[in-house]
Each structure stands twice: as structure tokens, then as C-alpha cells.
C-alpha atoms as a PDB file:
ATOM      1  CA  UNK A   1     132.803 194.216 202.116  1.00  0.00           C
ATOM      2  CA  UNK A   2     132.528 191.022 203.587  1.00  0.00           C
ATOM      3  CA  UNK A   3     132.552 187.704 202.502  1.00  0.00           C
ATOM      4  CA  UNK A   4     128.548 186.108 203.137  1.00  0.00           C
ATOM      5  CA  UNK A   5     128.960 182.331 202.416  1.00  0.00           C
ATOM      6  CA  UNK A   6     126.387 180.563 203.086  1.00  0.00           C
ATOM      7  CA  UNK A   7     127.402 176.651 204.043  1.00  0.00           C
ATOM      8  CA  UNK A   8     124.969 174.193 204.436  1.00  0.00           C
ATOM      9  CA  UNK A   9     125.187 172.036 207.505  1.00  0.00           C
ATOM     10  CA  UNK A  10     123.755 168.620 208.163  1.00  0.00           C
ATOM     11  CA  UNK A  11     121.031 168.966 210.755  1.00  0.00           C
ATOM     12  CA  UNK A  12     122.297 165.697 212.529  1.00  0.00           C
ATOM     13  CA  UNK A  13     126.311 165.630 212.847  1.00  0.00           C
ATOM     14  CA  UNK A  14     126.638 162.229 214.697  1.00  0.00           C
ATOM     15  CA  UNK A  15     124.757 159.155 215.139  1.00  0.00           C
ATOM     16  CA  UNK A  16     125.932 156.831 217.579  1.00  0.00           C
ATOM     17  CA  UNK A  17     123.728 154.138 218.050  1.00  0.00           C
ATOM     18  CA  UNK A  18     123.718 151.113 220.822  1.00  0.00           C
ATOM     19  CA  UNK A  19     124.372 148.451 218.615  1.00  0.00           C
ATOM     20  CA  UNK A  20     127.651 147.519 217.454  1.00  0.00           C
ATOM     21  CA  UNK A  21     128.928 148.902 214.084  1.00  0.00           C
ATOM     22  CA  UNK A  22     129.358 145.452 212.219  1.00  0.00           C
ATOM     23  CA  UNK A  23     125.280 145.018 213.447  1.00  0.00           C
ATOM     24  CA  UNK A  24     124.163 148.199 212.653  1.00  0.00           C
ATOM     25  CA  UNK A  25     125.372 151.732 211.881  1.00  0.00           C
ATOM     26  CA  UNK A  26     123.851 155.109 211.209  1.00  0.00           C
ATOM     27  CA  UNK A  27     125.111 158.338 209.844  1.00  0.00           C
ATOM     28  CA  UNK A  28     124.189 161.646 208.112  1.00  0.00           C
ATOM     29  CA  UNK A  29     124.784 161.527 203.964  1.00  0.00           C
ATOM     30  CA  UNK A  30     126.518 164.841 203.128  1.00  0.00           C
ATOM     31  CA  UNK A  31     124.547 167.728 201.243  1.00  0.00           C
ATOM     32  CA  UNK A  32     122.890 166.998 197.946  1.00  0.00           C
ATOM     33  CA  UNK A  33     120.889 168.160 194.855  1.00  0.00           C
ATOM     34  CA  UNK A  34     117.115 167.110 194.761  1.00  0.00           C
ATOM     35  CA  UNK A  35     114.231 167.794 192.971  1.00  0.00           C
ATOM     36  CA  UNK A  36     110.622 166.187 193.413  1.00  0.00           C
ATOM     37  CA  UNK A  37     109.081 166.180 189.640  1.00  0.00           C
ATOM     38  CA  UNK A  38     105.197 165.836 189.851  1.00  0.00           C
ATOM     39  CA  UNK A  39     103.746 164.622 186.252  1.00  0.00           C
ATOM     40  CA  UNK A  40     102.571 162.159 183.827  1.00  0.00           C
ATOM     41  CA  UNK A  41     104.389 159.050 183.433  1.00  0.00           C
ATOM     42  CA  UNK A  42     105.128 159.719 179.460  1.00  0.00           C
ATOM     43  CA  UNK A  43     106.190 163.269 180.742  1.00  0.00           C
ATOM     44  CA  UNK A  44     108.530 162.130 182.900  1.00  0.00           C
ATOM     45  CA  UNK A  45     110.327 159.904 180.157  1.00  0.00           C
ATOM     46  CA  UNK A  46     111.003 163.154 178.754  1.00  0.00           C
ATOM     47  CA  UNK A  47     113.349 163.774 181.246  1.00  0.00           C
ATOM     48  CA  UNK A  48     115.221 160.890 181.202  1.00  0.00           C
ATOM     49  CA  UNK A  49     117.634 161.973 178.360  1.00  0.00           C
ATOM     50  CA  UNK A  50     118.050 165.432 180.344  1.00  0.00           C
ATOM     51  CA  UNK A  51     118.933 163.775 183.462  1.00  0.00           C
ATOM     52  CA  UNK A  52     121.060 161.398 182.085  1.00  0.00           C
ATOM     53  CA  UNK A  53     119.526 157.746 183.402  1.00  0.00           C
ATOM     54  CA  UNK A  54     116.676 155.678 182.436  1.00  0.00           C
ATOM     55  CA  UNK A  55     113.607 156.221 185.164  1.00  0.00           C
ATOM     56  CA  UNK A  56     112.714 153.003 186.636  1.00  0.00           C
ATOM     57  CA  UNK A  57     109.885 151.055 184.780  1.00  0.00           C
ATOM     58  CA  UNK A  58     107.869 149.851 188.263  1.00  0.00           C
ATOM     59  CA  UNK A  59     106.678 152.676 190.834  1.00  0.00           C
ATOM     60  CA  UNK A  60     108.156 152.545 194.516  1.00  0.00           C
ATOM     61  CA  UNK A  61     111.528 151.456 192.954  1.00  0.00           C
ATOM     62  CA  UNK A  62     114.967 153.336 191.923  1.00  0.00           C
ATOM     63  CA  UNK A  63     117.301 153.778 188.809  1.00  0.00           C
ATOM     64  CA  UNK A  64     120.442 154.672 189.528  1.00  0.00           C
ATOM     65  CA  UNK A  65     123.760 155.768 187.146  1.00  0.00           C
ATOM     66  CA  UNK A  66     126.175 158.170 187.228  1.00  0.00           C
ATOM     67  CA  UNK A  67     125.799 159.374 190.145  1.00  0.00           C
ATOM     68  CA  UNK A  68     122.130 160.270 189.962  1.00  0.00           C
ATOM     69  CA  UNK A  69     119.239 158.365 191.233  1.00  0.00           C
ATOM     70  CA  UNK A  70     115.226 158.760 190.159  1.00  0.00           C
ATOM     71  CA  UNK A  71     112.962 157.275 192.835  1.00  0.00           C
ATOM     72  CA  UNK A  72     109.355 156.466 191.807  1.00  0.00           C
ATOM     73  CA  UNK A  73     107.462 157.252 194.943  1.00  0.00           C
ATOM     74  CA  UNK A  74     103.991 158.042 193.409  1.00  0.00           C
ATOM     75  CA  UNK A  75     102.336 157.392 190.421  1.00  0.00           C
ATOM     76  CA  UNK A  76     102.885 161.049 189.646  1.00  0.00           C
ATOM     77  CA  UNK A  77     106.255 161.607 192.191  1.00  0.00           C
ATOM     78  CA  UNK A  78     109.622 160.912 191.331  1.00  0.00           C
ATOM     79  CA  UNK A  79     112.417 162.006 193.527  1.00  0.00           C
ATOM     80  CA  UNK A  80     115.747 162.989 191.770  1.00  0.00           C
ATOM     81  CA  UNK A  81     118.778 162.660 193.355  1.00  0.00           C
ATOM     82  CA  UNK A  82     121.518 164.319 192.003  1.00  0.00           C
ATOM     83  CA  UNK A  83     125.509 165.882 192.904  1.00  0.00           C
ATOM     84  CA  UNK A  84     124.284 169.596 194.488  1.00  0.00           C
ATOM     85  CA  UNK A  85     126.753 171.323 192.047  1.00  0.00           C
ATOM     86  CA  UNK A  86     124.929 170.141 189.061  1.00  0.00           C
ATOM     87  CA  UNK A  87     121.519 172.098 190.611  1.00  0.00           C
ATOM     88  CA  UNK A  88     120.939 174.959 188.872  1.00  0.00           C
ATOM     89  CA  UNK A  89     122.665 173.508 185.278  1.00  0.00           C
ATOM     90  CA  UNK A  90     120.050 170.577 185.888  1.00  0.00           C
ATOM     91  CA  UNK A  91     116.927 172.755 186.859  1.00  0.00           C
ATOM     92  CA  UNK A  92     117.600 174.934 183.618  1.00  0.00           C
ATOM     93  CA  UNK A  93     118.059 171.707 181.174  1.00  0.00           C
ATOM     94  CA  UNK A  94     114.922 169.980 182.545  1.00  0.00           C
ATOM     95  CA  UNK A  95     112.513 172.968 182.806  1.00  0.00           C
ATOM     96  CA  UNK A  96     113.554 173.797 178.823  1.00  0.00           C
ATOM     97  CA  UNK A  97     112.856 170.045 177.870  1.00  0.00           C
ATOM     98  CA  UNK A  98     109.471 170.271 179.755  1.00  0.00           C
ATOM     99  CA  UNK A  99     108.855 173.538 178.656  1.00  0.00           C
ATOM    100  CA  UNK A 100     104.859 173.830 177.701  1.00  0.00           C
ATOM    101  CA  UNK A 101     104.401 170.633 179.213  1.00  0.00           C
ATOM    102  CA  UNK A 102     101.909 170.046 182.308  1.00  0.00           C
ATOM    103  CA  UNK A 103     104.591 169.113 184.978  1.00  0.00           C
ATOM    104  CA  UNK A 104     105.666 170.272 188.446  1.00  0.00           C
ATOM    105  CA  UNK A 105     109.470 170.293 189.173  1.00  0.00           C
ATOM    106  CA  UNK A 106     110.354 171.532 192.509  1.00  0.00           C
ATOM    107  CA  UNK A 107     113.703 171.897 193.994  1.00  0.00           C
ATOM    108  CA  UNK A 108     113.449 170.560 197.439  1.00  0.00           C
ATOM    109  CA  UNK A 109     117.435 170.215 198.121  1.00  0.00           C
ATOM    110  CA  UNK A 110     117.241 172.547 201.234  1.00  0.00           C
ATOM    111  CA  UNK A 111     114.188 171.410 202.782  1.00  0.00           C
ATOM    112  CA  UNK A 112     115.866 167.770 202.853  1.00  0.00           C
ATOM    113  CA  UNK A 113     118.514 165.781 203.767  1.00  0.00           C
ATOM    114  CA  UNK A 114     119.413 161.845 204.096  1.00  0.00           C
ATOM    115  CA  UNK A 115     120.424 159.168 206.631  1.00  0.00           C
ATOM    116  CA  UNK A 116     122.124 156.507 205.688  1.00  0.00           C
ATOM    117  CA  UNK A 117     121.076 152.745 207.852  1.00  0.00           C
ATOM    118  CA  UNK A 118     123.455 150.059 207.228  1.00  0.00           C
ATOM    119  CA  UNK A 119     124.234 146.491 208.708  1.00  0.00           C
ATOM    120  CA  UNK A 120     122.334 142.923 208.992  1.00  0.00           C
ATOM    121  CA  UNK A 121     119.940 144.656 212.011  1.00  0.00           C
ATOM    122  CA  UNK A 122     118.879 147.623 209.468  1.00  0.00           C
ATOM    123  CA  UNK A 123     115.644 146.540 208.692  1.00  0.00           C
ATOM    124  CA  UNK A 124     114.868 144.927 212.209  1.00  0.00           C
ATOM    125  CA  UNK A 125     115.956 148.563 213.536  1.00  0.00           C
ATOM    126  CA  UNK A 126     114.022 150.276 210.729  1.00  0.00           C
ATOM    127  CA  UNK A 127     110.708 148.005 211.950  1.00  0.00           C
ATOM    128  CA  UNK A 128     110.514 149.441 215.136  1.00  0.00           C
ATOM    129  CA  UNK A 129     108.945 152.653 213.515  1.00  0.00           C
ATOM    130  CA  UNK A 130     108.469 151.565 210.257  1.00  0.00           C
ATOM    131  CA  UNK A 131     105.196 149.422 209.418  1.00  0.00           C
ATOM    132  CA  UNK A 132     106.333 148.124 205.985  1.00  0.00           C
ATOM    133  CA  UNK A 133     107.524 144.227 205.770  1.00  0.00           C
ATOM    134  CA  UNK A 134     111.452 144.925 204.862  1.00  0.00           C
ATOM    135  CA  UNK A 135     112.196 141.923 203.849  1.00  0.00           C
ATOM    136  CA  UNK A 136     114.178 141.372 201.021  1.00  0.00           C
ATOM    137  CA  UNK A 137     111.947 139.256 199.015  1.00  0.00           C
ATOM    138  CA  UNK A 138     108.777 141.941 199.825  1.00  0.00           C
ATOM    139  CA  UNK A 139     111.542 145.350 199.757  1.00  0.00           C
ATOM    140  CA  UNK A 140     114.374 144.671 197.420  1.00  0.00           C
ATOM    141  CA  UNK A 141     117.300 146.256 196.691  1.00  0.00           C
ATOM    142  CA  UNK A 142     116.237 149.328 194.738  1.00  0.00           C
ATOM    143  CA  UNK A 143     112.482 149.799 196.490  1.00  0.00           C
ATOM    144  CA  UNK A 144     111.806 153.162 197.176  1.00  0.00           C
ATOM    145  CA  UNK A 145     108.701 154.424 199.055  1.00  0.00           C
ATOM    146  CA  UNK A 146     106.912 157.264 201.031  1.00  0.00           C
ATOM    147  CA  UNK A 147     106.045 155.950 204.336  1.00  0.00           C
ATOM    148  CA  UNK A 148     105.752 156.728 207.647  1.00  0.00           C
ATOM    149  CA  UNK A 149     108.922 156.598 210.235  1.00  0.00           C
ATOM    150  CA  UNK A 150     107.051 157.347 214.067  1.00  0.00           C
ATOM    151  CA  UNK A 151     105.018 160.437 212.995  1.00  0.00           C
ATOM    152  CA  UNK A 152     107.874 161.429 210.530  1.00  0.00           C
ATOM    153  CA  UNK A 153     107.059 161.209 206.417  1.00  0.00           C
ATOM    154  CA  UNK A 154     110.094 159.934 205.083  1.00  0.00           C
ATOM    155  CA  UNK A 155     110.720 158.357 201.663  1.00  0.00           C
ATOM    156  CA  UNK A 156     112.355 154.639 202.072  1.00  0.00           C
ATOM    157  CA  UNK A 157     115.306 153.573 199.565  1.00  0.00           C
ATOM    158  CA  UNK A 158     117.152 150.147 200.240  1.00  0.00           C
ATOM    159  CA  UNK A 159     120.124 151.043 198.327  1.00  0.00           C
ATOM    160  CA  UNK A 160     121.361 147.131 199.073  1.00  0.00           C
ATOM    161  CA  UNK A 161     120.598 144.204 201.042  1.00  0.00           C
ATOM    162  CA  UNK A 162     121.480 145.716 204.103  1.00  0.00           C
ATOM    163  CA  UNK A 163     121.799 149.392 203.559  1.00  0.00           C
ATOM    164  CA  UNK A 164     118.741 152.201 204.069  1.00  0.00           C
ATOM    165  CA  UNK A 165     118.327 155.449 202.685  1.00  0.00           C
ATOM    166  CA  UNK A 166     116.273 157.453 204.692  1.00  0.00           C
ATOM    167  CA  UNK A 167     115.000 160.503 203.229  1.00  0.00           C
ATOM    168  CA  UNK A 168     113.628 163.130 205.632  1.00  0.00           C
ATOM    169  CA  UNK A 169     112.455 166.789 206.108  1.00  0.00           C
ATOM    170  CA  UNK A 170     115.788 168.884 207.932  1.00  0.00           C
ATOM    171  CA  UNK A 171     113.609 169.388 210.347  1.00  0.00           C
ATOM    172  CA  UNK A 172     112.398 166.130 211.665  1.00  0.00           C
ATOM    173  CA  UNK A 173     116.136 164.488 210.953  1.00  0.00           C
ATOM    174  CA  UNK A 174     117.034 164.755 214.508  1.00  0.00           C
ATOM    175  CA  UNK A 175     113.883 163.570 215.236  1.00  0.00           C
ATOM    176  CA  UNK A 176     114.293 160.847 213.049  1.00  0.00           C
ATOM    177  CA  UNK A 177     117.869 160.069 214.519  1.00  0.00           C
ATOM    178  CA  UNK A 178     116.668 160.222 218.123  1.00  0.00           C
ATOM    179  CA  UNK A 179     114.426 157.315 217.160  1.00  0.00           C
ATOM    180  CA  UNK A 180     117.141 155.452 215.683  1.00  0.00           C
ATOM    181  CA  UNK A 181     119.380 155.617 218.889  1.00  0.00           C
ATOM    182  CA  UNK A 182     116.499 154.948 220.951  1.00  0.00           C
ATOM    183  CA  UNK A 183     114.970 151.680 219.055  1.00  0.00           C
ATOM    184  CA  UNK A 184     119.039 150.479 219.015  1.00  0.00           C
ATOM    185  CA  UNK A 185     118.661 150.153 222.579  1.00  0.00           C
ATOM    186  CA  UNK A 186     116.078 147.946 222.991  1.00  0.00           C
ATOM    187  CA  UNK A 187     117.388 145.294 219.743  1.00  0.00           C
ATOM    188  CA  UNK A 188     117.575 142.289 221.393  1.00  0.00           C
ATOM    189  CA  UNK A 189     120.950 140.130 220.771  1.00  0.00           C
ATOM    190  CA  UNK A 190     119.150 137.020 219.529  1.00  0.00           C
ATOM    191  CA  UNK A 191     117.099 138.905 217.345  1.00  0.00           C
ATOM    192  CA  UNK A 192     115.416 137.409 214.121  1.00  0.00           C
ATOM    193  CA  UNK A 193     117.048 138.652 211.155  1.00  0.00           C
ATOM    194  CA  UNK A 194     115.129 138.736 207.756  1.00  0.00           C
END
């Protein structure tokens, strides 16, 4: 009989934008676990033990230990990031420790993926399709939001000063990329950073 492996792929292998590297850089994060969780916000503390970090205390920001990150999008929405090995281990500890409670916990891992934005011109690059002020003092390190990227949904993480999670339906990532290389072409050398 043979073998059926199934590998998952990143939907955008290369990003090579017109900017230089040490201004800004793009690439595709590698495959891994997440789960959207839909509840109350004293439900969701329940699942802080279980997942193994402390959920972050302000909406549209991120905890992060271990390996794992929670992502308060919504006042209901969390996004939990996680290594994709630990999947189905994690979906069967969480949905025990929620078990009669109303909750929604969804694993999304194969309908997303990430982009990683990094360098001093992230944000300005970000702005061309993002309408969110990204500066630091108004979008810290650690805010995390749903937004808008062009006509993409996204959610936004700054994961530090000058580095950008971007996480995106598979489907509109090369979308999402093609916008990327396209607003790098057009970043002016003397431009304004924040």
C-alpha cells in the first residue's frame, strides 16, 4: 500500500521585497497550531492553566511563554498560538477543562498561516494598506488586532518594535504578499519613520 502523507506547504514560499533587508524584510512563518476560542472572559481564564500561560489582562494585546502565544482580538476572541505537534494533545486538554461550559474552540490551523514583517520601515510598509496608527506609543510591542490589510482580514501582532506578525487566511496570503512587494516599491528613501 502506499505511503499518503499529507505535508503542509506554506502558500507563499518567498518574499522578496524592494527594499533592502536591513530596512525591511518579509517572509512566510513555518506551519503552526491555532485555535480561535470564542467565550466569556472568566471562561477563558479557565484555560489558562490548560494552555500553560497567563491570557493577557487588556483586549487587542498578547501573552506569550513557552512557546505559545494567546492574542485577545475580541472581547469574546482569543487566538492561540501554539507548536502544531501539540494540536490534538491541546484540543483534548482544553475541550475537557471547558467541558459543560458555554465556549466555542475552533481549530483554525489549516485555514491559516503567518507572515512575518520586520525592519525600521515595517510599520511605514504596513501603513500603506493598513489604516491603524502603528506607532509604538499607539501599537506597542505585544498589540494584537483584527483589522483590515487592502480588502484582506488579517489579525495584527507587533511581536517587537520593529517586527509584524501578520496573520492571514491561506488563501489571501499571496494576496497579502503581493501587496507587500508592491507597497515596497513605492517607500520612499527619506521616508518618516515612527
Amino acid at each position: 500500500m502506499a505511503d499518503v502523507t499529507l505535508t503542509r506547504h506554506t502558500p507563499v514560499e518567498n518574499i522578496v521585497l524592494h527594499a533592502p533587508d536591513h530596512l525591511v524584510s518579509a517572509r512566510p512563518l513555518p506551519p503552526m497550531g491555532r485555535f480561535v476560542f470564542r467565550g466569556a472572559t472568566d471562561t477563558a481564564r479557565r484555560c489558562e492553566s490548560t494552555f500553560g500561560i497567563n491570557f493577557p489582562v487588556e483586549i487587542n494585546r498578547a501573552s506569550v511563554a513557552a512557546g505559545r502565544a494567546a492574542l485577545w482580538l475580541r472581547p469574546d476572541e482569543w487566538l492561540l498560538l501554539f507548536p502544531e505537534a501539540e494540536g490534538n494533545t491541546l484540543l483534548q486538554r482544553l475541550s475537557a477543562a471547558l467541558l459543560g461550559i458555554p465556549h466555542s474552540l475552533v481549530d483554525v490551523g489549516q485555514r491559516q498561516t503567518a507572515i512575518e514583517l520586520r525592519g525600521p520601515y515595517a510599520a511605514a510598509l504596513l501603513n500603506a494598506y493598513v489604516l491603524l496608527d502603528l506607532s509604538a506609543a499607539a501599537f506597542p510591542v505585544n498589540a494584537a488586532t483584527r483589522t483590515i490589510l487592502a480588502k484582506a482580514e488579517i489579525a495584527l501582532w507587533r511581536t517587537a518594535a520593529d517586527n509584524f506578525q501578520i496573520e492571514v487566511s491561506r488563501s489571501f496570503a499571496p494576496y497579502v504578499a503581493g501587496l507587500l512587494i508592491e507597497a515596497s516599491r513605492i517607500l520612499p528613501n527619506d521616508l518618516k519613520l515612527y
